[in-house]
PDB file of N, CA and C in Angstrom:
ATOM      1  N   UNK A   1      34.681  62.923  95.138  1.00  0.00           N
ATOM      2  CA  UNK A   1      34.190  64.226  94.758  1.00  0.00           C
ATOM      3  C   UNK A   1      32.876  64.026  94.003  1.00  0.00           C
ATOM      4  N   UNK A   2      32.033  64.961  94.401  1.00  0.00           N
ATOM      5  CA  UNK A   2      30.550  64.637  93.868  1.00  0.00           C
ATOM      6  C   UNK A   2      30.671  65.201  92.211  1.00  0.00           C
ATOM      7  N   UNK A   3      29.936  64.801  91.218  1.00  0.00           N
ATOM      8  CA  UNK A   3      29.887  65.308  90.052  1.00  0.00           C
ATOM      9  C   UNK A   3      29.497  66.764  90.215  1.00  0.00           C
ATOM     10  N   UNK A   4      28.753  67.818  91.006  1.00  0.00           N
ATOM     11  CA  UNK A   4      28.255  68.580  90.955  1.00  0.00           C
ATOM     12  C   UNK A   4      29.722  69.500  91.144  1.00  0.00           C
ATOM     13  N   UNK A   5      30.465  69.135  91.999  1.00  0.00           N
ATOM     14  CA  UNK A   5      31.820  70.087  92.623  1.00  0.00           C
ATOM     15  C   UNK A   5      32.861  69.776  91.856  1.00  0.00           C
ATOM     16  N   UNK A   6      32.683  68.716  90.871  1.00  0.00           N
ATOM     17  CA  UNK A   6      33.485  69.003  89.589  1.00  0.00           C
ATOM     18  C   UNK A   6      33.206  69.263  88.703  1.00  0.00           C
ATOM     19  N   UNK A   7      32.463  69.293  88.340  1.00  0.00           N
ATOM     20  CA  UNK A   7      31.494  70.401  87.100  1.00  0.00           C
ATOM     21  C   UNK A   7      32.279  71.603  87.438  1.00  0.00           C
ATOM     22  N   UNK A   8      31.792  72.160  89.187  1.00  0.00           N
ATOM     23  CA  UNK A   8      32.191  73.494  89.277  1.00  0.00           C
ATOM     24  C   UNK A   8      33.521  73.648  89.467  1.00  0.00           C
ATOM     25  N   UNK A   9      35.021  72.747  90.095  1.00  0.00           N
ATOM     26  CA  UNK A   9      36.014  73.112  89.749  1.00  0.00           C
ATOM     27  C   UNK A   9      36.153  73.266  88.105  1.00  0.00           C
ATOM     28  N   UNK A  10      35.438  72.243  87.557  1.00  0.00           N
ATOM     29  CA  UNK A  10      36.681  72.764  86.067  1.00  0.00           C
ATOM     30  C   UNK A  10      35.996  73.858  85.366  1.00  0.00           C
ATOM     31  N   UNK A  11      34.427  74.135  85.755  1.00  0.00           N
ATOM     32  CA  UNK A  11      34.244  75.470  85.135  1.00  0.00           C
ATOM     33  C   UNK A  11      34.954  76.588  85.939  1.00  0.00           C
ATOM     34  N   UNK A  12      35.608  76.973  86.666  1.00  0.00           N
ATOM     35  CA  UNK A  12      36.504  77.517  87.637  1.00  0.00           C
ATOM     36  C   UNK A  12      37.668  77.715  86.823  1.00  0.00           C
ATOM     37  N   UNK A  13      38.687  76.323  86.827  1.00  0.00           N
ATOM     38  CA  UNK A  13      39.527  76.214  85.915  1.00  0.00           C
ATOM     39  C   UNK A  13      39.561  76.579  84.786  1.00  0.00           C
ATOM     40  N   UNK A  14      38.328  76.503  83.852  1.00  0.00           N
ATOM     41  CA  UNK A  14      38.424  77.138  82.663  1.00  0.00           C
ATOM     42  C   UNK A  14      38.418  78.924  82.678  1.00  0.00           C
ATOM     43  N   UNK A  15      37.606  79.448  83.399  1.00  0.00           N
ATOM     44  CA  UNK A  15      37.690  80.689  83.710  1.00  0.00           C
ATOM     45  C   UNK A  15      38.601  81.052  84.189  1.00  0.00           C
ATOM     46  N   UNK A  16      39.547  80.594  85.174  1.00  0.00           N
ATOM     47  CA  UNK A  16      41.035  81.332  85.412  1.00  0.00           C
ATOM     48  C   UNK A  16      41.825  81.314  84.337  1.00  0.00           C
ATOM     49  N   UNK A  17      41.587  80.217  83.603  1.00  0.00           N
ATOM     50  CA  UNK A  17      42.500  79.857  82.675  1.00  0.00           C
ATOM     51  C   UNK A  17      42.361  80.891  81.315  1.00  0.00           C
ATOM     52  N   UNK A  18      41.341  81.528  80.913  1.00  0.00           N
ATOM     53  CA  UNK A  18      40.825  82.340  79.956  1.00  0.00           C
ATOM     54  C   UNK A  18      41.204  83.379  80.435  1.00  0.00           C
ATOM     55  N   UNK A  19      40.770  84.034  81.944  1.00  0.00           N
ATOM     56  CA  UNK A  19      41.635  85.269  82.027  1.00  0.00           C
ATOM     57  C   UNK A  19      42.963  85.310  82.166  1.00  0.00           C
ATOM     58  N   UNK A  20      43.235  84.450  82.364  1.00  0.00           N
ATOM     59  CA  UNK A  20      45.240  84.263  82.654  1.00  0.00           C
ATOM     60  C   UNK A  20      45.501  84.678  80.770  1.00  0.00           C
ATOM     61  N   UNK A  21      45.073  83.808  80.119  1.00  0.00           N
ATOM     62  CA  UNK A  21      45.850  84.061  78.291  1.00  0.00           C
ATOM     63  C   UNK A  21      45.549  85.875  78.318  1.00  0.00           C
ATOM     64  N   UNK A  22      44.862  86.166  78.531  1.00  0.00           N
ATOM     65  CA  UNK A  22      44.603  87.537  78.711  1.00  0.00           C
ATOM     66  C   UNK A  22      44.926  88.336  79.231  1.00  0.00           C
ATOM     67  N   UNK A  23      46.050  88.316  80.241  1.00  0.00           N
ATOM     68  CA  UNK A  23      47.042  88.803  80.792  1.00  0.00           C
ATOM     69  C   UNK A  23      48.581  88.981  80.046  1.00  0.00           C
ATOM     70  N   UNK A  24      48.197  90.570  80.014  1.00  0.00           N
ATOM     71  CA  UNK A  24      50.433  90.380  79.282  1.00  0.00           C
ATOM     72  C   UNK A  24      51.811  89.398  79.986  1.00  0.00           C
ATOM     73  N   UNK A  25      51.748  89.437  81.468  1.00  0.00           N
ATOM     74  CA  UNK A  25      51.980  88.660  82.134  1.00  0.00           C
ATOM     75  C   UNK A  25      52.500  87.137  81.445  1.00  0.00           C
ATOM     76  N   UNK A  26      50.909  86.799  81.294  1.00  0.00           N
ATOM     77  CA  UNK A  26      50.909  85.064  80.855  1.00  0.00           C
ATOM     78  C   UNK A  26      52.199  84.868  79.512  1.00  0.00           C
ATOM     79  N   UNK A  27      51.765  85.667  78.704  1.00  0.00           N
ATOM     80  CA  UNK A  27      52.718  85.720  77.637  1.00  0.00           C
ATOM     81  C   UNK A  27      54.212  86.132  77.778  1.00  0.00           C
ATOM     82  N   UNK A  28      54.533  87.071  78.515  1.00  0.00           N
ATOM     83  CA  UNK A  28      56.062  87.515  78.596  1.00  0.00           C
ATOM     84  C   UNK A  28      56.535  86.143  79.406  1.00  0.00           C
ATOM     85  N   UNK A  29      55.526  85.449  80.323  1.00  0.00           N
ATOM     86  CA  UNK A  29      55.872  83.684  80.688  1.00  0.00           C
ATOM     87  C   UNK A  29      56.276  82.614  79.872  1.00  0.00           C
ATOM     88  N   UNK A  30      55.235  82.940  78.942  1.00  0.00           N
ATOM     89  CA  UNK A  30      55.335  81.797  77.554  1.00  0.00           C
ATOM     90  C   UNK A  30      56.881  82.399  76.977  1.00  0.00           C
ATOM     91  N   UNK A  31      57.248  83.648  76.785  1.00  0.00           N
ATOM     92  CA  UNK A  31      58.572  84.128  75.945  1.00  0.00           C
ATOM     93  C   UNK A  31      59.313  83.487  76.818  1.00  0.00           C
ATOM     94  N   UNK A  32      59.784  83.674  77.704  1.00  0.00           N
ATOM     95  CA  UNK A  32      60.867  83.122  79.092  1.00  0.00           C
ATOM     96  C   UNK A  32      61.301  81.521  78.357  1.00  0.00           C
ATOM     97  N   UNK A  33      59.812  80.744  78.631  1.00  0.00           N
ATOM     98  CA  UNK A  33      60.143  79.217  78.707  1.00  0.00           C
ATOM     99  C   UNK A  33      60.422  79.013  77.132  1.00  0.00           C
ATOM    100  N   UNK A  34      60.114  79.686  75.998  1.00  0.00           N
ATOM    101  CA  UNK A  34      60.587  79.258  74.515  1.00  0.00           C
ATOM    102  C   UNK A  34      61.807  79.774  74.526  1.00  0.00           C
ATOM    103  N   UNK A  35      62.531  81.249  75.614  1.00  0.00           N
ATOM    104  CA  UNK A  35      63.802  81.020  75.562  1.00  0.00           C
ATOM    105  C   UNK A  35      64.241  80.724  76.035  1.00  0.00           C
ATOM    106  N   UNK A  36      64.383  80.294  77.044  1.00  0.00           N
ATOM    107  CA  UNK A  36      65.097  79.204  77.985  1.00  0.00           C
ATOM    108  C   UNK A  36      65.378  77.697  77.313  1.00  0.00           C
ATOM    109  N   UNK A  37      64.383  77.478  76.688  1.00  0.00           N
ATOM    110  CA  UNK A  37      64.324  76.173  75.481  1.00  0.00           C
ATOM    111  C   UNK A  37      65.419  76.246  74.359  1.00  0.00           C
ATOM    112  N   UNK A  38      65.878  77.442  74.113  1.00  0.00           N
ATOM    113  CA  UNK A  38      66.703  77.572  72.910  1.00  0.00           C
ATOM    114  C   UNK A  38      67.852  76.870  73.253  1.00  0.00           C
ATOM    115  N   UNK A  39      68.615  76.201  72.359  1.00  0.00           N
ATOM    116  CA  UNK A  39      70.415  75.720  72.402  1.00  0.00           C
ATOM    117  C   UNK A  39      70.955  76.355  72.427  1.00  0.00           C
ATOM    118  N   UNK A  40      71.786  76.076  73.744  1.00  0.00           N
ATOM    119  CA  UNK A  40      73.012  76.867  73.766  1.00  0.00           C
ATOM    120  C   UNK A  40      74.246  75.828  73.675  1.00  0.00           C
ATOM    121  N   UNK A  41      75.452  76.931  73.883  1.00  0.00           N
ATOM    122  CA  UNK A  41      76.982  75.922  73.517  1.00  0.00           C
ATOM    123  C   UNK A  41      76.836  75.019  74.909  1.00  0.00           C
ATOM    124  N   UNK A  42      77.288  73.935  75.010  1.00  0.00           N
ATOM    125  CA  UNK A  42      77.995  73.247  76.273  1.00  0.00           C
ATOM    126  C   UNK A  42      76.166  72.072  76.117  1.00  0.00           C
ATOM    127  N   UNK A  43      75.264  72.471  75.484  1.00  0.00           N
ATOM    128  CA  UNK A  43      74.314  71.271  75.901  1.00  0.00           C
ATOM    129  C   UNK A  43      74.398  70.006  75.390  1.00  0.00           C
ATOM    130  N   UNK A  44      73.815  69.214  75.861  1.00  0.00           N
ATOM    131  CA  UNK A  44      74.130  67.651  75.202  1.00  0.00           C
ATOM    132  C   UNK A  44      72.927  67.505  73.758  1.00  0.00           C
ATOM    133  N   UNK A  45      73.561  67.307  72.335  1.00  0.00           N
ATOM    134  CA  UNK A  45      72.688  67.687  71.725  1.00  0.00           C
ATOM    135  C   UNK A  45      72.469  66.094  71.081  1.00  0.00           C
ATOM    136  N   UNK A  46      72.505  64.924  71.619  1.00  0.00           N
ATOM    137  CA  UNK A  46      72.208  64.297  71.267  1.00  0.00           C
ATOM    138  C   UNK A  46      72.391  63.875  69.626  1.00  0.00           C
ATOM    139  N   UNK A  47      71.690  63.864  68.843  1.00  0.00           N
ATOM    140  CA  UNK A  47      72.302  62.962  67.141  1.00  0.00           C
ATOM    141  C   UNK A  47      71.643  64.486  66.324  1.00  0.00           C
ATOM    142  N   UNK A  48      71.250  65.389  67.100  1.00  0.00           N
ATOM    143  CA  UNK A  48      70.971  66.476  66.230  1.00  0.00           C
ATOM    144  C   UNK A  48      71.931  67.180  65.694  1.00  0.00           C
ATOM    145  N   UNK A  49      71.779  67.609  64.176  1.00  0.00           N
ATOM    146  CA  UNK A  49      73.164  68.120  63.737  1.00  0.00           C
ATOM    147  C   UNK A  49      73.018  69.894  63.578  1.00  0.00           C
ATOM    148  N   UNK A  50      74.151  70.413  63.537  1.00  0.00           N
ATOM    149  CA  UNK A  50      73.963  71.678  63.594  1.00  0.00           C
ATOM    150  C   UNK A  50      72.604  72.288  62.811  1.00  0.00           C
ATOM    151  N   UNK A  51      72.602  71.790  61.828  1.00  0.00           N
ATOM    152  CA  UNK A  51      70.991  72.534  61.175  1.00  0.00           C
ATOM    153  C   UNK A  51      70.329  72.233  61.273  1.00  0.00           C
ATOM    154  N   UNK A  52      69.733  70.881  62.469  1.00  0.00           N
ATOM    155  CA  UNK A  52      68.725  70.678  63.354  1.00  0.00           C
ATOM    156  C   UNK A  52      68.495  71.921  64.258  1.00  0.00           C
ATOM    157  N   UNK A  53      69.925  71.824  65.532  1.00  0.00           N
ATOM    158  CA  UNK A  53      69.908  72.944  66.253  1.00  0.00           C
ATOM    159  C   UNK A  53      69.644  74.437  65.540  1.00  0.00           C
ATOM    160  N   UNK A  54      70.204  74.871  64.123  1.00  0.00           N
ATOM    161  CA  UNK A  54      69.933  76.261  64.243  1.00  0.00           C
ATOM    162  C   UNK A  54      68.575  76.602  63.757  1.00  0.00           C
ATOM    163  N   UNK A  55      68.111  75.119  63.232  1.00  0.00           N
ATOM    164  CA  UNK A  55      66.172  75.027  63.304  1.00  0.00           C
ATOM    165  C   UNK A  55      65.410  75.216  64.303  1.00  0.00           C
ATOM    166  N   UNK A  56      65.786  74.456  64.977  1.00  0.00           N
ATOM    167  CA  UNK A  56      64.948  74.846  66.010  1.00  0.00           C
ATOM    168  C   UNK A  56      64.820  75.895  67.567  1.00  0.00           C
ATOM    169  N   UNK A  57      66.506  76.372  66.910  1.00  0.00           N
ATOM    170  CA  UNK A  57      66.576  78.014  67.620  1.00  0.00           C
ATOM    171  C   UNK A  57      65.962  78.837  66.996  1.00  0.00           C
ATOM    172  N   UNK A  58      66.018  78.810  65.411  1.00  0.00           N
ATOM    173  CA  UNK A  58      65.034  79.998  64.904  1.00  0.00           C
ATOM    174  C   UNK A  58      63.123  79.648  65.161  1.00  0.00           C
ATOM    175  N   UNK A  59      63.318  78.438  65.363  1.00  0.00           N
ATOM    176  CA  UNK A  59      61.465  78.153  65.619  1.00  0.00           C
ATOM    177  C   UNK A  59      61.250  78.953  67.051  1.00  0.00           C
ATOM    178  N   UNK A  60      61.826  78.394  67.798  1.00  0.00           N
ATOM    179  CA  UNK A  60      62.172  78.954  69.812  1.00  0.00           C
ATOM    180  C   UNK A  60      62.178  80.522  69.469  1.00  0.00           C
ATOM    181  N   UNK A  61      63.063  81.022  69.070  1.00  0.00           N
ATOM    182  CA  UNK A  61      63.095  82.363  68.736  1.00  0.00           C
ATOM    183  C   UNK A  61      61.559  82.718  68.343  1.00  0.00           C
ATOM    184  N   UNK A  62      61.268  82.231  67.415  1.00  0.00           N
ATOM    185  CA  UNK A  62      60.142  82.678  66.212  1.00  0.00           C
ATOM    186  C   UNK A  62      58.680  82.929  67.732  1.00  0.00           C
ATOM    187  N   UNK A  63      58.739  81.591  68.271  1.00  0.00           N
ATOM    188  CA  UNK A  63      57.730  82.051  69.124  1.00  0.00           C
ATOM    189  C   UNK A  63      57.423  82.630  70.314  1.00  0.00           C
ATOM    190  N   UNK A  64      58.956  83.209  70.774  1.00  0.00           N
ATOM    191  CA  UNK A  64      59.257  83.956  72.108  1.00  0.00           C
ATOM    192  C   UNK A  64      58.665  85.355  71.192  1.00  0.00           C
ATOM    193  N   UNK A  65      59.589  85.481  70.038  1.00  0.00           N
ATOM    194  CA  UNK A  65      58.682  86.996  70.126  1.00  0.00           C
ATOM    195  C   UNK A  65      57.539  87.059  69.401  1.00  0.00           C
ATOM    196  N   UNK A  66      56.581  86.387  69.058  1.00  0.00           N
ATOM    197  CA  UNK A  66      55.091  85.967  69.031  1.00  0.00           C
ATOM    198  C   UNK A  66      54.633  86.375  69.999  1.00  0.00           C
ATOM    199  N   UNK A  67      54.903  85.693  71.085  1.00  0.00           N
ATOM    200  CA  UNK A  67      54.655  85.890  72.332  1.00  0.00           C
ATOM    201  C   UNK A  67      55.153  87.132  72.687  1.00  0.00           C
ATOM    202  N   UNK A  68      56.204  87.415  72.960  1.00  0.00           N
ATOM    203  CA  UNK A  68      56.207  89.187  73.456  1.00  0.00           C
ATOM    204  C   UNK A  68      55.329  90.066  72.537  1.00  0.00           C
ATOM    205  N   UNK A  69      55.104  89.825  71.152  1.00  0.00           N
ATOM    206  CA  UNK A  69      54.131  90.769  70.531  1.00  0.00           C
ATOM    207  C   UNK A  69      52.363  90.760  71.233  1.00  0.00           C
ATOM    208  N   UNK A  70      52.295  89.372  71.070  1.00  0.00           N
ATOM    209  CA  UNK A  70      50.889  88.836  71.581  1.00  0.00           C
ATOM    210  C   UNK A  70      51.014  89.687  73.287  1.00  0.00           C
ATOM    211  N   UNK A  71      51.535  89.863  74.091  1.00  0.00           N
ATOM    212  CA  UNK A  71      51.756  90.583  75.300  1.00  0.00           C
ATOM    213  C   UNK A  71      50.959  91.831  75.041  1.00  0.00           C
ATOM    214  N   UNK A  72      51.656  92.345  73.892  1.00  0.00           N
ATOM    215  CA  UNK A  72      51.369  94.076  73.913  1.00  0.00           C
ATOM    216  C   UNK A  72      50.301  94.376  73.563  1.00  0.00           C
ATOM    217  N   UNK A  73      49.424  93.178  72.945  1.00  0.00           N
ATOM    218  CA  UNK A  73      48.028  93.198  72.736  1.00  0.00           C
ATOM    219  C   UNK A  73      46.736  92.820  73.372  1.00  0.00           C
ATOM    220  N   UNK A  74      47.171  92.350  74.767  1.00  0.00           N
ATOM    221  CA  UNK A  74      46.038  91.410  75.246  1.00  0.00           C
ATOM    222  C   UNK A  74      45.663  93.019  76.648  1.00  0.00           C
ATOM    223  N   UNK A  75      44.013  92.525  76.590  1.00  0.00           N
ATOM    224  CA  UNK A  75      43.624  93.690  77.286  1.00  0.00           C
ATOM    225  C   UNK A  75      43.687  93.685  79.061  1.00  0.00           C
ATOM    226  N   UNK A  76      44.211  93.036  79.265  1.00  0.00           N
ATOM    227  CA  UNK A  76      44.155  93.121  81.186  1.00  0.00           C
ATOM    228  C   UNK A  76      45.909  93.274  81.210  1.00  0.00           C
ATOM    229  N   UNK A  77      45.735  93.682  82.445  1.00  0.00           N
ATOM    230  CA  UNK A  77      46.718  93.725  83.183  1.00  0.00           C
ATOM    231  C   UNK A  77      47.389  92.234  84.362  1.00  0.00           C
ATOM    232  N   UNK A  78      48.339  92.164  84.583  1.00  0.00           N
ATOM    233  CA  UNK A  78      48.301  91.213  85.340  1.00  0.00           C
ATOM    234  C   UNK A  78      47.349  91.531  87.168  1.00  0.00           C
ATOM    235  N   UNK A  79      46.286  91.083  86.817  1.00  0.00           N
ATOM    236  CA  UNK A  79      45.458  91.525  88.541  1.00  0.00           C
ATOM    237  C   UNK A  79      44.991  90.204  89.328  1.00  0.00           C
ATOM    238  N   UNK A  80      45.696  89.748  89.991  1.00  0.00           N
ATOM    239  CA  UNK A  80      44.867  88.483  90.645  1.00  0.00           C
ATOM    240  C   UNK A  80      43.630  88.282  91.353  1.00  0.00           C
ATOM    241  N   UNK A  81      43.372  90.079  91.693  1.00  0.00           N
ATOM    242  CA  UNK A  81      42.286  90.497  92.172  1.00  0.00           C
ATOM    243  C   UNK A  81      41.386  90.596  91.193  1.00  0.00           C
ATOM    244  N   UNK A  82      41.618  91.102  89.892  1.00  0.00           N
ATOM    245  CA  UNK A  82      40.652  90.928  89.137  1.00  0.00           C
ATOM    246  C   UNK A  82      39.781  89.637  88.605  1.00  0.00           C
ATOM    247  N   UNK A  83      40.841  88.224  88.893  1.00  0.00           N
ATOM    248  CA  UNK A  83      40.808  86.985  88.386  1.00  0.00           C
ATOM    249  C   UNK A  83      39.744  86.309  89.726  1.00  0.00           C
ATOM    250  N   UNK A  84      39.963  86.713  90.805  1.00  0.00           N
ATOM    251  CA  UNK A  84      39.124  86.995  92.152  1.00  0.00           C
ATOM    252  C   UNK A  84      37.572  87.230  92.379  1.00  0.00           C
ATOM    253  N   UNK A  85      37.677  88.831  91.427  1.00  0.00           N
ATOM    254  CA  UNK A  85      36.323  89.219  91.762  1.00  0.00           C
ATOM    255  C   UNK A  85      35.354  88.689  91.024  1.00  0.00           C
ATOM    256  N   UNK A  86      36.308  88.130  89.247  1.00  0.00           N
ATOM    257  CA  UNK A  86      35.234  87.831  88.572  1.00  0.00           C
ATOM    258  C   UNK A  86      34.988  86.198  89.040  1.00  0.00           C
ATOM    259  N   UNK A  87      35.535  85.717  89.141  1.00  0.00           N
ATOM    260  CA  UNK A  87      35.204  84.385  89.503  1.00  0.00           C
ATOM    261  C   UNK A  87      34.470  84.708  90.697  1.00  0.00           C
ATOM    262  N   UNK A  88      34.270  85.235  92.240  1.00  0.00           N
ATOM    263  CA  UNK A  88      33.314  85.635  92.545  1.00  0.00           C
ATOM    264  C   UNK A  88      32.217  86.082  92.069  1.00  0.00           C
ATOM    265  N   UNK A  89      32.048  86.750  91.094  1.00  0.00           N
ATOM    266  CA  UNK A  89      30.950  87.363  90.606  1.00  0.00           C
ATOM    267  C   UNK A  89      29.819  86.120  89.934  1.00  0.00           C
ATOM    268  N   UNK A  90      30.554  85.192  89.243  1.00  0.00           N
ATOM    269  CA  UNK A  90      30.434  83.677  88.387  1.00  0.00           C
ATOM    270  C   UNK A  90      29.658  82.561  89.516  1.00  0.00           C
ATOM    271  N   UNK A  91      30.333  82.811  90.813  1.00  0.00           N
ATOM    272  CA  UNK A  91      30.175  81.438  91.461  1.00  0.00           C
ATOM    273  C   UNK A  91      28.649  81.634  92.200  1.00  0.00           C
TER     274      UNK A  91
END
């Protein structure tokens, strides 16, 4: 790959990547995977003791709804077309 066409993928990459955080979308994503991360009964918890686990369910917790708040604030919508035109508009 020539230096010139990777310059322009990762300035590409950085621009999808800036409008994606900017999507409510991206964030109600980020909530999913911090709760899906939380402990539940039946997992293998390894040498962690209960007030490890209920630490780091309230951290998991703490930043799923960060994240659902951060959602209700970010200004786009989820548009792939929008992520489209402007990167057209850029290239």
């Amino acid at each position: 790959m020539a230096l010139a066409e990777h310059i322009e993928n990762t300035r590409s990459r950085a621009l999808q990547d800036a409008l994606a955080s900017a999507t409510a979308g991206h964030w109600l994503r980020r909530a999913a995977f911090f709760e899906a991360a939380r402990p539940r009964p039946g997992d293998f918890t390894g040498r962690a003791t209960p007030e490890d686990l209920a630490d780091r369910d309230r951290w998991l917790a703490a930043r799923a709804l960060a994240c659902r708040r951060h959602a209700g604030l970010v200004p786009l919508a989820d548009d792939a077309e929008l992520v489209d035109a402007v990167l057209a508009e850029v290239a």
